[in-house]
Each structure stands twice: as structure tokens, then as C-alpha cells.
C-alpha atoms as a PDB file:
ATOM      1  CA  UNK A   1     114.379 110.938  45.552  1.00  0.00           C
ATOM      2  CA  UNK A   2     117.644 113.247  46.584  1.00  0.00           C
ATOM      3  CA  UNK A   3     117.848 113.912  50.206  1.00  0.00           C
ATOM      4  CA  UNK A   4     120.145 116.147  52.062  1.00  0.00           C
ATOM      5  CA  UNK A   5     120.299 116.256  55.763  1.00  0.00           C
ATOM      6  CA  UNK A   6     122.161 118.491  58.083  1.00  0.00           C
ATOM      7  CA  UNK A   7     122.251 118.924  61.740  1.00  0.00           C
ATOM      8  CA  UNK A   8     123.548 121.878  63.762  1.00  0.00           C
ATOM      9  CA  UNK A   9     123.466 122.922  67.292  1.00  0.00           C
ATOM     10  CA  UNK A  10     123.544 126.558  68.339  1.00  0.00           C
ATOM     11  CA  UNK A  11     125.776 126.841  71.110  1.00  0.00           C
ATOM     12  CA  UNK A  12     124.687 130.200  72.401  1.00  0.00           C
ATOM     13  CA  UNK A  13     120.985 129.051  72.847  1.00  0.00           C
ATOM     14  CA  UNK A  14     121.522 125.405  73.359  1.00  0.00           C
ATOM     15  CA  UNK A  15     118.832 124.529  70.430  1.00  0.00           C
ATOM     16  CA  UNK A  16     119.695 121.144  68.243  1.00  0.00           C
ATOM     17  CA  UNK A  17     117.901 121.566  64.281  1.00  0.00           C
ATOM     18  CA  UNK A  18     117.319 119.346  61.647  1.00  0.00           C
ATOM     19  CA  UNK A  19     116.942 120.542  57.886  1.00  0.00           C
ATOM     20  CA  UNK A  20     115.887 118.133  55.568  1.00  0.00           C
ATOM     21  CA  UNK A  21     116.298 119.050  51.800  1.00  0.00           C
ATOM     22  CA  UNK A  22     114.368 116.327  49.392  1.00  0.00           C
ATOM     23  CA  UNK A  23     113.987 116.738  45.973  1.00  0.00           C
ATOM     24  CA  UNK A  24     112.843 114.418  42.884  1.00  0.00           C
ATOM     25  CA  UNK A  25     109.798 112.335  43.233  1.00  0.00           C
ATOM     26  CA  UNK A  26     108.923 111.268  46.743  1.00  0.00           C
ATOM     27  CA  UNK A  27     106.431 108.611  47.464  1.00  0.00           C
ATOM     28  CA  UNK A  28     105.686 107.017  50.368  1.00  0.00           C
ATOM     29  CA  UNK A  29     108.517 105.282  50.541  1.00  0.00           C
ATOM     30  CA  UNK A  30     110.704 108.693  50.344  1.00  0.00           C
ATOM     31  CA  UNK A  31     108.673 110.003  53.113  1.00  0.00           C
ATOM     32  CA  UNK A  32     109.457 106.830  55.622  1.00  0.00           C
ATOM     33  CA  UNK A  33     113.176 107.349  54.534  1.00  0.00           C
ATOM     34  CA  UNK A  34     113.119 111.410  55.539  1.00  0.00           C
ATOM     35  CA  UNK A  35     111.568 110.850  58.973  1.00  0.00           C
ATOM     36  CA  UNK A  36     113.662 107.819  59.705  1.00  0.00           C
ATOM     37  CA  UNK A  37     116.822 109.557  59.041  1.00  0.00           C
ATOM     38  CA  UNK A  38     115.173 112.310  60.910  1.00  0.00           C
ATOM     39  CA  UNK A  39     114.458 110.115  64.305  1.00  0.00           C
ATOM     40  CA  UNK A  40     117.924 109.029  63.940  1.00  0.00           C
ATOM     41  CA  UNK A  41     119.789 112.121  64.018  1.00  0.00           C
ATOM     42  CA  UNK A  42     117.663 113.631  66.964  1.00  0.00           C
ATOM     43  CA  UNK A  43     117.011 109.957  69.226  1.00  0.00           C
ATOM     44  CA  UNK A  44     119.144 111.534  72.009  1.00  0.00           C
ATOM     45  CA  UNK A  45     117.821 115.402  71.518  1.00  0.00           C
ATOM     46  CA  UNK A  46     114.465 116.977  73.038  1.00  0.00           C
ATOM     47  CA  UNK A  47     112.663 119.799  71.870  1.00  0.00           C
ATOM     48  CA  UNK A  48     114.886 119.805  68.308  1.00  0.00           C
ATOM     49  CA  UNK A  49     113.498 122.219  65.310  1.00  0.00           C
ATOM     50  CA  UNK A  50     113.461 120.294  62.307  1.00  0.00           C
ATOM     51  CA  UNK A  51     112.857 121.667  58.361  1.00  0.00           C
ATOM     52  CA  UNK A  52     111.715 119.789  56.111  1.00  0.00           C
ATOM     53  CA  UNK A  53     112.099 121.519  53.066  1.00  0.00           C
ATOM     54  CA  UNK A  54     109.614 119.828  49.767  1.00  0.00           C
ATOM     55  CA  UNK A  55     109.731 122.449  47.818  1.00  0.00           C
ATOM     56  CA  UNK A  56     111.741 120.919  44.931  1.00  0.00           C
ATOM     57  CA  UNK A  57     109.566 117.685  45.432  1.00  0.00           C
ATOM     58  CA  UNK A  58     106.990 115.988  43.473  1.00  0.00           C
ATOM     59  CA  UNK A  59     104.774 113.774  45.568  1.00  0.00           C
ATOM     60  CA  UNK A  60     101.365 112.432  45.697  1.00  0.00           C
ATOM     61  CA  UNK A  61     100.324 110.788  48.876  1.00  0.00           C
ATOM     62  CA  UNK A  62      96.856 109.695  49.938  1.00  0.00           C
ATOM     63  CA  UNK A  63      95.343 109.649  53.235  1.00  0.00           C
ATOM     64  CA  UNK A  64      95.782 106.217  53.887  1.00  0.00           C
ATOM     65  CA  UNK A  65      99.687 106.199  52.441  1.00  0.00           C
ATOM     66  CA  UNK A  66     100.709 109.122  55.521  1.00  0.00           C
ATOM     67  CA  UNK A  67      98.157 106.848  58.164  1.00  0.00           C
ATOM     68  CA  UNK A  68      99.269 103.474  57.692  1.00  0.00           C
ATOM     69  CA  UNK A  69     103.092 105.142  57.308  1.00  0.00           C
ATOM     70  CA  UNK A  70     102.574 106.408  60.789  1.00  0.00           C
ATOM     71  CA  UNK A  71     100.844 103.401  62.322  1.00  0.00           C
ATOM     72  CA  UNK A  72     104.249 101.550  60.942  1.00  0.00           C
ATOM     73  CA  UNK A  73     106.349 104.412  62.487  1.00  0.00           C
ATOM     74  CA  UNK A  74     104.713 105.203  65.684  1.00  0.00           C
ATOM     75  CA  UNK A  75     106.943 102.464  67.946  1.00  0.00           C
ATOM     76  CA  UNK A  76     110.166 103.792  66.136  1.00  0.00           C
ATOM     77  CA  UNK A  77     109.638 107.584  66.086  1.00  0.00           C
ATOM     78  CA  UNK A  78     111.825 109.942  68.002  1.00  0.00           C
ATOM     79  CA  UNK A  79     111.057 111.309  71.250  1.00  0.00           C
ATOM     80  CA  UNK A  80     108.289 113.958  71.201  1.00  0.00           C
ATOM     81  CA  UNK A  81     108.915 117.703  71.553  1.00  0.00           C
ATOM     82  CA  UNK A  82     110.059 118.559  68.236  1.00  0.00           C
ATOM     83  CA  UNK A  83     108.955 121.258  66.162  1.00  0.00           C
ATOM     84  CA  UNK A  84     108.397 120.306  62.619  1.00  0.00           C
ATOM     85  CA  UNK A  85     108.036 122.690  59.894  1.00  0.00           C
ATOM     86  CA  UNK A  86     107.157 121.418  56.267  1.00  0.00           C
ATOM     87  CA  UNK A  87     107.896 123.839  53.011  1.00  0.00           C
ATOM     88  CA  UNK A  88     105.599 122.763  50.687  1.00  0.00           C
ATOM     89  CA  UNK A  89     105.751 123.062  46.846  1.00  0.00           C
ATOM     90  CA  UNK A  90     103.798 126.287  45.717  1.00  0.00           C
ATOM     91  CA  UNK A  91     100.595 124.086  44.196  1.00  0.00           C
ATOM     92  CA  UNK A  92      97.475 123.826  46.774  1.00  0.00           C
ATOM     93  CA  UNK A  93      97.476 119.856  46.162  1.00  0.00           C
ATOM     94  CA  UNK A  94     100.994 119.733  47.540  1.00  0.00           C
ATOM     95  CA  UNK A  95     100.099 121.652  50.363  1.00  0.00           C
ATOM     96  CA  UNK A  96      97.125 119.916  50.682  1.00  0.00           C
ATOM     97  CA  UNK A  97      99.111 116.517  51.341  1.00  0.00           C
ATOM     98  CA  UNK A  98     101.210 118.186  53.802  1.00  0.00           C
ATOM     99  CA  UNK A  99      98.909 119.472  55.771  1.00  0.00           C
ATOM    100  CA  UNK A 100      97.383 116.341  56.517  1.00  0.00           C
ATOM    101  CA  UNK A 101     100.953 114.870  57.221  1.00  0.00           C
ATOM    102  CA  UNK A 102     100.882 117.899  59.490  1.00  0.00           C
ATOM    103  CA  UNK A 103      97.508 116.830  61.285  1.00  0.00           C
ATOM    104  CA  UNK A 104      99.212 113.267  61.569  1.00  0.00           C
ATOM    105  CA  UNK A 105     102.815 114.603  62.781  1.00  0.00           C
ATOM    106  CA  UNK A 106     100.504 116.005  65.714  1.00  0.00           C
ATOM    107  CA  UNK A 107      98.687 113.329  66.376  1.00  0.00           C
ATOM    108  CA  UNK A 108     101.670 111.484  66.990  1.00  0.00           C
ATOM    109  CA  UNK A 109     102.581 114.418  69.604  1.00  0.00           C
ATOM    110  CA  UNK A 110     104.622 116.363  67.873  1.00  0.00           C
ATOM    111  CA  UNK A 111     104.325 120.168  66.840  1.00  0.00           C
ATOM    112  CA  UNK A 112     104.091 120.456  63.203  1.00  0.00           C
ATOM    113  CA  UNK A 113     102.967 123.218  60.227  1.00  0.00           C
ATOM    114  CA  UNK A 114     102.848 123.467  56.904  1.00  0.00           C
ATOM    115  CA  UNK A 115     104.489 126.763  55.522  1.00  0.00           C
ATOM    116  CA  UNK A 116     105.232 128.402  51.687  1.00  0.00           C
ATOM    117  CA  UNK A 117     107.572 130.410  52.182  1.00  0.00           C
ATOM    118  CA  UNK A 118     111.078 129.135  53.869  1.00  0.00           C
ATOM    119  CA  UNK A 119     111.827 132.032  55.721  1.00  0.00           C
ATOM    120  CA  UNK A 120     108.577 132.046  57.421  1.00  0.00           C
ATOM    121  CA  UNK A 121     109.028 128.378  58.095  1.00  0.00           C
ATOM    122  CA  UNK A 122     112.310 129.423  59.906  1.00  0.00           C
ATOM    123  CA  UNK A 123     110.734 132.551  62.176  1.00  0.00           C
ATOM    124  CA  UNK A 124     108.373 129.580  63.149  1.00  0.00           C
ATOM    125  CA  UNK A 125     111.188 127.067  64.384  1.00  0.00           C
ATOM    126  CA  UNK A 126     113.134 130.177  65.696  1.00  0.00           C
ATOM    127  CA  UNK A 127     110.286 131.140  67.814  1.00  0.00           C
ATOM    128  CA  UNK A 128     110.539 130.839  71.864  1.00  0.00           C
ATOM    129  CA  UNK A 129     108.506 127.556  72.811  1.00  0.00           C
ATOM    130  CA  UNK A 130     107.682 126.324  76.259  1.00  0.00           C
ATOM    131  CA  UNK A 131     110.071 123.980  77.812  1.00  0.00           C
ATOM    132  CA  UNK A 132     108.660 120.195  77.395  1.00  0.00           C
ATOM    133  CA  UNK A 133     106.722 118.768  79.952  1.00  0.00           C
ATOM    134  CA  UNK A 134     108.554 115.335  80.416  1.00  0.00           C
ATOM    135  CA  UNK A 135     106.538 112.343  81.844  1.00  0.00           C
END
């Protein structure tokens, strides 16, 4: 797997984002490796947008490959409040895995959706979301 990760912060709204570029084949493996870098660059930031863009990727991940990842991951992963967007490859079986990453990104806490197209993945991460409720 190729990954490319890049972090900017807009200083006229204040909002950190995280876009993730993999390509190659990904396994489970690959996936652990994206969201580690990914807690990593945001461990100080709250209510960061992050892209994860798969659609040069070639990965087949099972139910119980994405649960047991995040049962592994759960004391390590970044603080919640981040919005994650995942561009899937264009077949339904690659969506299909990444929407149940998805339904497991959320029930970690964290805001997540599958998306197609790129752009529409941005207008999602772009859009105005209520401030964090911080415990």
C-alpha cells in the first residue's frame, strides 16, 4: 500500500483537516496504518475533517477484520469529534466494506460516511457542524 497524508488548517475558519490518499492493495493491516497515522496527526485537534480517499485502492476486508481492528484500536484512537469521510472505489463490494467501516467509525463515536464522488465527500466535511459537546 502507498499512502499520502496531508494536514492543513484554515486560518480564516479555524478548521484542522486530514486527507488521506491510499492506493495499491490495502488489507487490514493498511487500514490500522491509515487511522494510526490519522490519530497521530489530529491527537491534539477536536472536531478535525478528515478524507480518506480509497478510490485507487484494492481491498477486501471482512466483518470481523474492521471489528477486531477496532477492538485493538479503541484505547489508542484520537479524541472523538471528527468527521470522517471515506471515497470509496466505484464497485458496490468496495463500498460495501466501507460502509460497514463507516457503521464501526460511529460506533466508536465518531461521525463517518461513505461517499463516490470526492467532491461530494468534501461539501460533506465543509458543511457547518455543531460545536462538540465535551465531557
Amino acid at each position: 500500500m502507498d499512502m499520502e497524508t496531508k494536514f492543513f488548517s484554515w486560518s480564516v475558519t479555524g478548521e484542522d483537516h486530514v486527507t488521506v490518499i491510499a492506493r495499491g492493495r490495502i488489507d487490514v493491516g493498511g487500514v490500522k496504518r491509515i487511522f494510526l497515522n490519522v490519530a497521530e496527526i489530529t491527537q491534539m485537534l477536536v472536531g478535525c475533517g478528515v478524507l480518506i480517499d480509497l478510490r485507487q485502492g484494492m481491498y477486501r476486508l471482512t466483518y470481523r477484520d474492521i471489528h477486531s481492528l477496532f477492538n485493538e484500536l479503541k484505547p489508542t484512537l484520537w479524541p472523538l469529534h471528527h468527521r470522517i469521510a471515506l471515497v470509496s472505489a466505484p464497485t458496490i463490494e468496495q463500498s460495501d466494506q466501507l460502509f460497514l467501516l463507516s457503521v464501526c467509525l460511529s460506533d466508536q463515536g465518531l461521525e463517518a460516511d461513505v461517499f463516490y464522488d470526492l467532491y461530494r465527500a468534501i461539501e460533506w466535511l465543509a458543511q457547518k457542524k455543531k460545536a462538540p459537546v465535551l465531557n
